[in-house]
ModelCIF file with pLDDT and N, C-alpha, C, O atoms, coordinates in Angstrom:
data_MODEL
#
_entry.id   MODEL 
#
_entity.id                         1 
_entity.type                       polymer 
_entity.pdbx_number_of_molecules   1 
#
_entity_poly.entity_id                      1 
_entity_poly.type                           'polypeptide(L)' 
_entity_poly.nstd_linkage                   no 
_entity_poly.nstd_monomer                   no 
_entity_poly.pdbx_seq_one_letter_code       
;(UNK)(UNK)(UNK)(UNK)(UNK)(UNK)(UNK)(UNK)(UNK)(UNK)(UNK)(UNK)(UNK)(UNK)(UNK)(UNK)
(UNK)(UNK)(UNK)(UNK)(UNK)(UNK)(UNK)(UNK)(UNK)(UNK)(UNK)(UNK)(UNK)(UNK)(UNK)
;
_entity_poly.pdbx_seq_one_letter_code_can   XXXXXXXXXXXXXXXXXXXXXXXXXXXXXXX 
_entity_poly.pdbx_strand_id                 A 
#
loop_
_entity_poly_seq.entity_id 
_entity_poly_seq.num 
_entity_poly_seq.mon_id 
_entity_poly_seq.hetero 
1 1  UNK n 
1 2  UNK n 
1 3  UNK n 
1 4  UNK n 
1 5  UNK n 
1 6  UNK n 
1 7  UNK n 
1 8  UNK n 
1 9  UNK n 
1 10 UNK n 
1 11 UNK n 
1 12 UNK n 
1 13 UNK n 
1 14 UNK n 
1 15 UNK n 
1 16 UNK n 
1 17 UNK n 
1 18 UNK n 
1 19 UNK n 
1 20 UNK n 
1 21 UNK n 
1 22 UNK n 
1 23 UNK n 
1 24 UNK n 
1 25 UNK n 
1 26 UNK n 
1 27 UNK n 
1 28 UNK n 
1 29 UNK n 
1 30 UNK n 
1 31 UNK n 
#
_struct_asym.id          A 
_struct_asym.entity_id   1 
#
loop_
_ma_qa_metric.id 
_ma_qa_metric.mode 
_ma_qa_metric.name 
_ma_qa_metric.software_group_id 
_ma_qa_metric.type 
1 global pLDDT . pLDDT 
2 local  pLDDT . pLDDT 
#
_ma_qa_metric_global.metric_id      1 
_ma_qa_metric_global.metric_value   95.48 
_ma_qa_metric_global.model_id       1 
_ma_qa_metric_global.ordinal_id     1 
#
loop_
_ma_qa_metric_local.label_asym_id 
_ma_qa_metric_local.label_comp_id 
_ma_qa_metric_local.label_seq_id 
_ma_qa_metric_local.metric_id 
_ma_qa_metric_local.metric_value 
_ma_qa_metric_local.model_id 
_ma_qa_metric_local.ordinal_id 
A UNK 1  2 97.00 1 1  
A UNK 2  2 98.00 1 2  
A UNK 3  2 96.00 1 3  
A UNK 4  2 94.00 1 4  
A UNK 5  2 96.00 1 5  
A UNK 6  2 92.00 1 6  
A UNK 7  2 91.00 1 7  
A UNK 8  2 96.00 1 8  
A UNK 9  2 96.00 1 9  
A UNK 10 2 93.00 1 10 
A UNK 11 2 94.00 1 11 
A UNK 12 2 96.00 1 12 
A UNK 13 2 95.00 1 13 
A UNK 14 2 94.00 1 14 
A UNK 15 2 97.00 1 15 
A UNK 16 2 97.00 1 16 
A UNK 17 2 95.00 1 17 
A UNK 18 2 96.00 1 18 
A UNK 19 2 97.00 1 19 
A UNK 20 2 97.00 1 20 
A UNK 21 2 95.00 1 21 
A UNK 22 2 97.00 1 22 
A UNK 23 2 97.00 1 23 
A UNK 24 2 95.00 1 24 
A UNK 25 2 95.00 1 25 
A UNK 26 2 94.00 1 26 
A UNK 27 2 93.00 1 27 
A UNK 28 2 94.00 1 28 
A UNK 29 2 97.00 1 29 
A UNK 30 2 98.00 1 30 
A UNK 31 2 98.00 1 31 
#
loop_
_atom_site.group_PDB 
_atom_site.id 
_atom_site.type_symbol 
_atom_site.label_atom_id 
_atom_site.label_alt_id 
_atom_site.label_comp_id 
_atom_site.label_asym_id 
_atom_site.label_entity_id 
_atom_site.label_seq_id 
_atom_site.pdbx_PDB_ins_code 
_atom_site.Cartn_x 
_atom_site.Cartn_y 
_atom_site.Cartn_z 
_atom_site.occupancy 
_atom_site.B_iso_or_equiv 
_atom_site.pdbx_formal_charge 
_atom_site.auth_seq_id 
_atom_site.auth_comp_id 
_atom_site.auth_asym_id 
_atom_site.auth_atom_id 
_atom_site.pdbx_PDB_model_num 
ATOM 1   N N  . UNK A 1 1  ? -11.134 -4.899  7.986   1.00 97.00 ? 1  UNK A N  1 
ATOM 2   C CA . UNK A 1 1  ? -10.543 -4.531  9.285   1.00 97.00 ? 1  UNK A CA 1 
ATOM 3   C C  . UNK A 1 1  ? -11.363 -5.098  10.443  1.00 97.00 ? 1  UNK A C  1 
ATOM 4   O O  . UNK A 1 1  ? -10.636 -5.636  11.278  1.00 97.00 ? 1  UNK A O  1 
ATOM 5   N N  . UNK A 1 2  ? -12.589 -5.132  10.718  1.00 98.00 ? 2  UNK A N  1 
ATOM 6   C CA . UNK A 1 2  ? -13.875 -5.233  11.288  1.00 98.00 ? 2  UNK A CA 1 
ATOM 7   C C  . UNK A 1 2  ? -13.665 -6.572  11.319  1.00 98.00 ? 2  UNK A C  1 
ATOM 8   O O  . UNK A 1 2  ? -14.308 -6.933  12.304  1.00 98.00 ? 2  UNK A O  1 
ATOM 9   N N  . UNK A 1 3  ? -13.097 -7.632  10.784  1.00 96.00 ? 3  UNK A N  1 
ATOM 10  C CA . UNK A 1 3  ? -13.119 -9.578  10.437  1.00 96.00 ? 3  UNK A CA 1 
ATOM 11  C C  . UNK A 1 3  ? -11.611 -9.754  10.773  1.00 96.00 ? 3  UNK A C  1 
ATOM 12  O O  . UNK A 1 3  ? -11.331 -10.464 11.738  1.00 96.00 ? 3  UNK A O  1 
ATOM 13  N N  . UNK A 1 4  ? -10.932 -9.352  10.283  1.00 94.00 ? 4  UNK A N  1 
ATOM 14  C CA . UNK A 1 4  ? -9.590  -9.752  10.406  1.00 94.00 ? 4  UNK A CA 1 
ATOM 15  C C  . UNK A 1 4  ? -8.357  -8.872  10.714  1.00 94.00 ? 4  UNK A C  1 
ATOM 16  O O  . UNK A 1 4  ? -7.262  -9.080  10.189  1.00 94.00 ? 4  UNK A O  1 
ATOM 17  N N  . UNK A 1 5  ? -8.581  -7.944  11.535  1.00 96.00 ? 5  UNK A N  1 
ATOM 18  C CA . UNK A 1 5  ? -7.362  -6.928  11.279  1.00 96.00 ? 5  UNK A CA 1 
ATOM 19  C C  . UNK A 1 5  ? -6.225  -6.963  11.017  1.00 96.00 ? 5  UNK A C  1 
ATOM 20  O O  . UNK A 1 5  ? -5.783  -6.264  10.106  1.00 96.00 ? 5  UNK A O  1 
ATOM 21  N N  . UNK A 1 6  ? -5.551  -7.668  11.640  1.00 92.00 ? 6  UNK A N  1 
ATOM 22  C CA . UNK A 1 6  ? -4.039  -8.267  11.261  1.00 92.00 ? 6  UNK A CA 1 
ATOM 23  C C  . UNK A 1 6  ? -4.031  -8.546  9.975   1.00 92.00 ? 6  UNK A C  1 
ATOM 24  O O  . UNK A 1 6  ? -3.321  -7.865  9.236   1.00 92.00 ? 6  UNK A O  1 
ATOM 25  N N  . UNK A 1 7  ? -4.791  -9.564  9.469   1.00 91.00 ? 7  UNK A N  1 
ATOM 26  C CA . UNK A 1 7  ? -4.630  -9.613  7.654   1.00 91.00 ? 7  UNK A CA 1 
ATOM 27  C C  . UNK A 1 7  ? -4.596  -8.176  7.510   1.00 91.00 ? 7  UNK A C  1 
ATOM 28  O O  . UNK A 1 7  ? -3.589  -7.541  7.820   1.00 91.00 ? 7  UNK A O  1 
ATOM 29  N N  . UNK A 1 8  ? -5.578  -7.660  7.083   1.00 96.00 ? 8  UNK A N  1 
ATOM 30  C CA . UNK A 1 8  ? -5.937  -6.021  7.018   1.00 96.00 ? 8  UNK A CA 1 
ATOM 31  C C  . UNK A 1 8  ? -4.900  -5.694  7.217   1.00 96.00 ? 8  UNK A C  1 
ATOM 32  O O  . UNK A 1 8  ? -4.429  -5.506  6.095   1.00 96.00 ? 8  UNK A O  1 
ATOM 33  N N  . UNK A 1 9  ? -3.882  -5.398  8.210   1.00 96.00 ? 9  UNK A N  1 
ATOM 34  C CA . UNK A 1 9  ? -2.975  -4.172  8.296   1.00 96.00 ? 9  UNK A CA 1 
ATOM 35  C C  . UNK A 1 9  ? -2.058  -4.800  7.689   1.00 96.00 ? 9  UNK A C  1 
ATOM 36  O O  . UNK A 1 9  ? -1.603  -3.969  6.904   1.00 96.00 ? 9  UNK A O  1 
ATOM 37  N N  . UNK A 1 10 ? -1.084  -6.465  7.468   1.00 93.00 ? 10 UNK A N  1 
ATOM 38  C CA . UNK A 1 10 ? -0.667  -6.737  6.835   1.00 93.00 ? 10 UNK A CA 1 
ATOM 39  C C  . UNK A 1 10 ? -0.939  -6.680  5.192   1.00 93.00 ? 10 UNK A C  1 
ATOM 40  O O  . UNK A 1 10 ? -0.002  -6.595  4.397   1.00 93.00 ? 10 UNK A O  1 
ATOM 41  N N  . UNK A 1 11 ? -2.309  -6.737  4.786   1.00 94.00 ? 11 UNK A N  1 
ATOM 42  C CA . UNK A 1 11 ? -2.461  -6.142  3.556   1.00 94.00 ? 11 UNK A CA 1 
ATOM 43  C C  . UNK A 1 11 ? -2.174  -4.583  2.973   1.00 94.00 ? 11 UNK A C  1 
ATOM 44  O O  . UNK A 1 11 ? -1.717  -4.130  1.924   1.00 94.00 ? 11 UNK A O  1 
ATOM 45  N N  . UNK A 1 12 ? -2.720  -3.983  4.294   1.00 96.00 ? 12 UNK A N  1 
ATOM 46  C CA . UNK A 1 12 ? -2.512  -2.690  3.565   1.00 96.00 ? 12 UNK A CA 1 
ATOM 47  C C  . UNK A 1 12 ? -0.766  -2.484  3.149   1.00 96.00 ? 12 UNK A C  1 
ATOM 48  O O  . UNK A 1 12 ? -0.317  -2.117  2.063   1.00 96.00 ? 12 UNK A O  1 
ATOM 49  N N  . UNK A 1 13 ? -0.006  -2.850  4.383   1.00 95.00 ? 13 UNK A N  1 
ATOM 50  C CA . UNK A 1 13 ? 1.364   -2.670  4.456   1.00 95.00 ? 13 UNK A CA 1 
ATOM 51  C C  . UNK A 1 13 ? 1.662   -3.176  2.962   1.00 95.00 ? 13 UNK A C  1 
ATOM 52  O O  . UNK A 1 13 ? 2.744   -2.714  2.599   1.00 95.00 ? 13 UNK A O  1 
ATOM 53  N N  . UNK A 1 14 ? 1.076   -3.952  2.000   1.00 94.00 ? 14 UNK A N  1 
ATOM 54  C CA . UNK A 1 14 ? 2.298   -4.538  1.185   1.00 94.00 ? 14 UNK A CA 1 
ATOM 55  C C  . UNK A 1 14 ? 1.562   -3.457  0.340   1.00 94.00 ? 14 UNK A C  1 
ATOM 56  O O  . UNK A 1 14 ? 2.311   -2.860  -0.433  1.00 94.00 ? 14 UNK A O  1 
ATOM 57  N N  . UNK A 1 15 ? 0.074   -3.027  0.319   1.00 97.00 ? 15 UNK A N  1 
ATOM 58  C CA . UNK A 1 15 ? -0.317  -2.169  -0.929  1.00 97.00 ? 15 UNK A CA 1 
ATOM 59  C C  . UNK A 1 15 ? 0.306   -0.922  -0.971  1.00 97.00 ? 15 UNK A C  1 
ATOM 60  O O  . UNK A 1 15 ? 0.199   -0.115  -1.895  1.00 97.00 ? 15 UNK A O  1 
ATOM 61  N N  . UNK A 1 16 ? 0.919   -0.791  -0.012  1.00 97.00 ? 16 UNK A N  1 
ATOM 62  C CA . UNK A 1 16 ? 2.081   0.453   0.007   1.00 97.00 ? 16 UNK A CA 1 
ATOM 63  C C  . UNK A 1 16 ? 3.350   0.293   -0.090  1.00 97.00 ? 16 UNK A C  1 
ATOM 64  O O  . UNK A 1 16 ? 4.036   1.292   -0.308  1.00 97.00 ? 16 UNK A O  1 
ATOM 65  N N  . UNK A 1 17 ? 3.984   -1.016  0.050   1.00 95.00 ? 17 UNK A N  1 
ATOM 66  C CA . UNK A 1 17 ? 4.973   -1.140  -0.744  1.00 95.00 ? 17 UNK A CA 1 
ATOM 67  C C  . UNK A 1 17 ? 4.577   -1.303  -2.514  1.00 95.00 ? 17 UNK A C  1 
ATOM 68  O O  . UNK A 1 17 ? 5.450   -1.006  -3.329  1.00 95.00 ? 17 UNK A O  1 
ATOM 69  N N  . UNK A 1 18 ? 3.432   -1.712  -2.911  1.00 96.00 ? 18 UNK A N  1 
ATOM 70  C CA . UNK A 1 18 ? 3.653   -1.524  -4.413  1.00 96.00 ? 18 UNK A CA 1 
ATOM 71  C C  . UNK A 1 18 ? 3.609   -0.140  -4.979  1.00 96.00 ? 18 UNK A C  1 
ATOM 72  O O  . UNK A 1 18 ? 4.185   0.363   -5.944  1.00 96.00 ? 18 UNK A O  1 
ATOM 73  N N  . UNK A 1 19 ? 2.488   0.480   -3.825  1.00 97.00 ? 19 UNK A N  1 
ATOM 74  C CA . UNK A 1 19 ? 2.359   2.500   -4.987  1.00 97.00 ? 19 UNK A CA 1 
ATOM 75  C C  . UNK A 1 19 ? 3.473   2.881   -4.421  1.00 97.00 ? 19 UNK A C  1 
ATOM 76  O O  . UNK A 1 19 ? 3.821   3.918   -4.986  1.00 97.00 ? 19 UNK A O  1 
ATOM 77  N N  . UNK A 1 20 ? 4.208   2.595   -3.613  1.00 97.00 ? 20 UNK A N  1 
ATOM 78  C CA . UNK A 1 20 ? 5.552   3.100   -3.116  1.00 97.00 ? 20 UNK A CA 1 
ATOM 79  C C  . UNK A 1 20 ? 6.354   3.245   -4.419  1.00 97.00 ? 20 UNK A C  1 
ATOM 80  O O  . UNK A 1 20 ? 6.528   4.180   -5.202  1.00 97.00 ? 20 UNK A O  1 
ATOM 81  N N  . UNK A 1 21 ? 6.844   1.773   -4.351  1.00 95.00 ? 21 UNK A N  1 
ATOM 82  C CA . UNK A 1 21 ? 7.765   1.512   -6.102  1.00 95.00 ? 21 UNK A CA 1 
ATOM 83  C C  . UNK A 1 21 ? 7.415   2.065   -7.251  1.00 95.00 ? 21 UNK A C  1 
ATOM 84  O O  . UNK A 1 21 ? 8.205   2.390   -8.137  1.00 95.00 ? 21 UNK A O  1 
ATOM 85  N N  . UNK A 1 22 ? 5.599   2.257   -7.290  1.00 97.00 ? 22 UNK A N  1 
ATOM 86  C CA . UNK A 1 22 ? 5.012   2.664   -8.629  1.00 97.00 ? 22 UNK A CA 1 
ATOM 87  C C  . UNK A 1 22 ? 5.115   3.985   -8.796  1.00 97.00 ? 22 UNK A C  1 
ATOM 88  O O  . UNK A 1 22 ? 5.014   4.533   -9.893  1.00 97.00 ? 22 UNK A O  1 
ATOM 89  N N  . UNK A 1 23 ? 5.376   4.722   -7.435  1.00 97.00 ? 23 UNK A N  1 
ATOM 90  C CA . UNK A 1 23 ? 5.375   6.015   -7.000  1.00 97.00 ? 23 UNK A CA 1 
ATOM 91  C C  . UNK A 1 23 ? 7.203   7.006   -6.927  1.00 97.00 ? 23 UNK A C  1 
ATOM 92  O O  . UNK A 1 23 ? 7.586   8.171   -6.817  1.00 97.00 ? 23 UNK A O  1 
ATOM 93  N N  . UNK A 1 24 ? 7.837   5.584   -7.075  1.00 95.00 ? 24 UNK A N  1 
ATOM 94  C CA . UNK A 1 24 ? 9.196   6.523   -7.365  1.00 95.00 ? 24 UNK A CA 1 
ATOM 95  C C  . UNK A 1 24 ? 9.480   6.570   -9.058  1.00 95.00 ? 24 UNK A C  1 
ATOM 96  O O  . UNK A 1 24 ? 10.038  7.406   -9.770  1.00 95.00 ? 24 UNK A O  1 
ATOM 97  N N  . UNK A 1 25 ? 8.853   5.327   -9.331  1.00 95.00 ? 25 UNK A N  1 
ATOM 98  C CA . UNK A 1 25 ? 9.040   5.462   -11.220 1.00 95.00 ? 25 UNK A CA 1 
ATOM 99  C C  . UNK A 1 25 ? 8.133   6.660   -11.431 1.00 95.00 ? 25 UNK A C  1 
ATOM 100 O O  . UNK A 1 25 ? 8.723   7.603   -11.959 1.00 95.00 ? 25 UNK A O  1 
ATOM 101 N N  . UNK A 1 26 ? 7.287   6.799   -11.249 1.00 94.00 ? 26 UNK A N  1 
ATOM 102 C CA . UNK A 1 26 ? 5.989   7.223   -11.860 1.00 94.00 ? 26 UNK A CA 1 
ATOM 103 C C  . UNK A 1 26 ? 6.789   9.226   -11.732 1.00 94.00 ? 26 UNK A C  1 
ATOM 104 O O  . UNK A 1 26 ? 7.828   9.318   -11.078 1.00 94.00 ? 26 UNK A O  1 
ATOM 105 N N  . UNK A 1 27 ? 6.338   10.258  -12.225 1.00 93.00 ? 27 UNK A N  1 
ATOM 106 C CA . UNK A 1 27 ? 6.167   11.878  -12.584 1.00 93.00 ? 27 UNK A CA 1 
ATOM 107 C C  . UNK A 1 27 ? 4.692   11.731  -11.162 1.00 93.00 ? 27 UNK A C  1 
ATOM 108 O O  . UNK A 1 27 ? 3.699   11.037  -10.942 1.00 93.00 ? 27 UNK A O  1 
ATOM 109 N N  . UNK A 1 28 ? 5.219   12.547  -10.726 1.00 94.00 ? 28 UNK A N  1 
ATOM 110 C CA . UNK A 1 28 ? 3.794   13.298  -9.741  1.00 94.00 ? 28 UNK A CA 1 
ATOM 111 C C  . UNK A 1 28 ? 4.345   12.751  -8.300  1.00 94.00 ? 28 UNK A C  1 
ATOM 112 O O  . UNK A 1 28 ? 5.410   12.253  -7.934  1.00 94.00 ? 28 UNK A O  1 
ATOM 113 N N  . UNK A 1 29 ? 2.935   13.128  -7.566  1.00 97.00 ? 29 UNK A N  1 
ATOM 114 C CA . UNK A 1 29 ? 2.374   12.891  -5.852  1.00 97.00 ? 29 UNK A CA 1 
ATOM 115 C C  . UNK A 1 29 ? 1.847   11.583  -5.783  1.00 97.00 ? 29 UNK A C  1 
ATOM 116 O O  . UNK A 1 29 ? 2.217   10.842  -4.872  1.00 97.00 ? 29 UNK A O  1 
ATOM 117 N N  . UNK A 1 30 ? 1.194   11.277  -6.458  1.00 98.00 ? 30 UNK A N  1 
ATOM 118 C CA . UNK A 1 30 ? -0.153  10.900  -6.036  1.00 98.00 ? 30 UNK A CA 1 
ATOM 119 C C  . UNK A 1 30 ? -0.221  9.325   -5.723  1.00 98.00 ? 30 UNK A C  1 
ATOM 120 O O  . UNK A 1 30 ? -1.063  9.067   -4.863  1.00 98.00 ? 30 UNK A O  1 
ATOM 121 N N  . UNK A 1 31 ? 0.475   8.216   -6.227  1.00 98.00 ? 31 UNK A N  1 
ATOM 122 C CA . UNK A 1 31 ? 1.187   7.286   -5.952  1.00 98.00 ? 31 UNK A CA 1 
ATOM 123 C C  . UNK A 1 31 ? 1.543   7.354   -4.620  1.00 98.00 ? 31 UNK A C  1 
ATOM 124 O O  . UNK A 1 31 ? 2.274   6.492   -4.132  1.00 98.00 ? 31 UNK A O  1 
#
């Protein structure tokens, strides 16, 4: 975040589209 933020927030954004998807297949929260 501190070097590049924009990468950074564009990264985080897609790592929440994957536990997103992993998170509607998946039993539980926590995803």
């Amino acid at each position: 975040r501190e070097r590049v933020p924009l990468q950074w927030a564009m990264t985080q954004n897609n790592l929440g589209n994957a536990l997103w998807t992993l998170g509607e297949r998946e039993s539980g929260t926590a995803r």
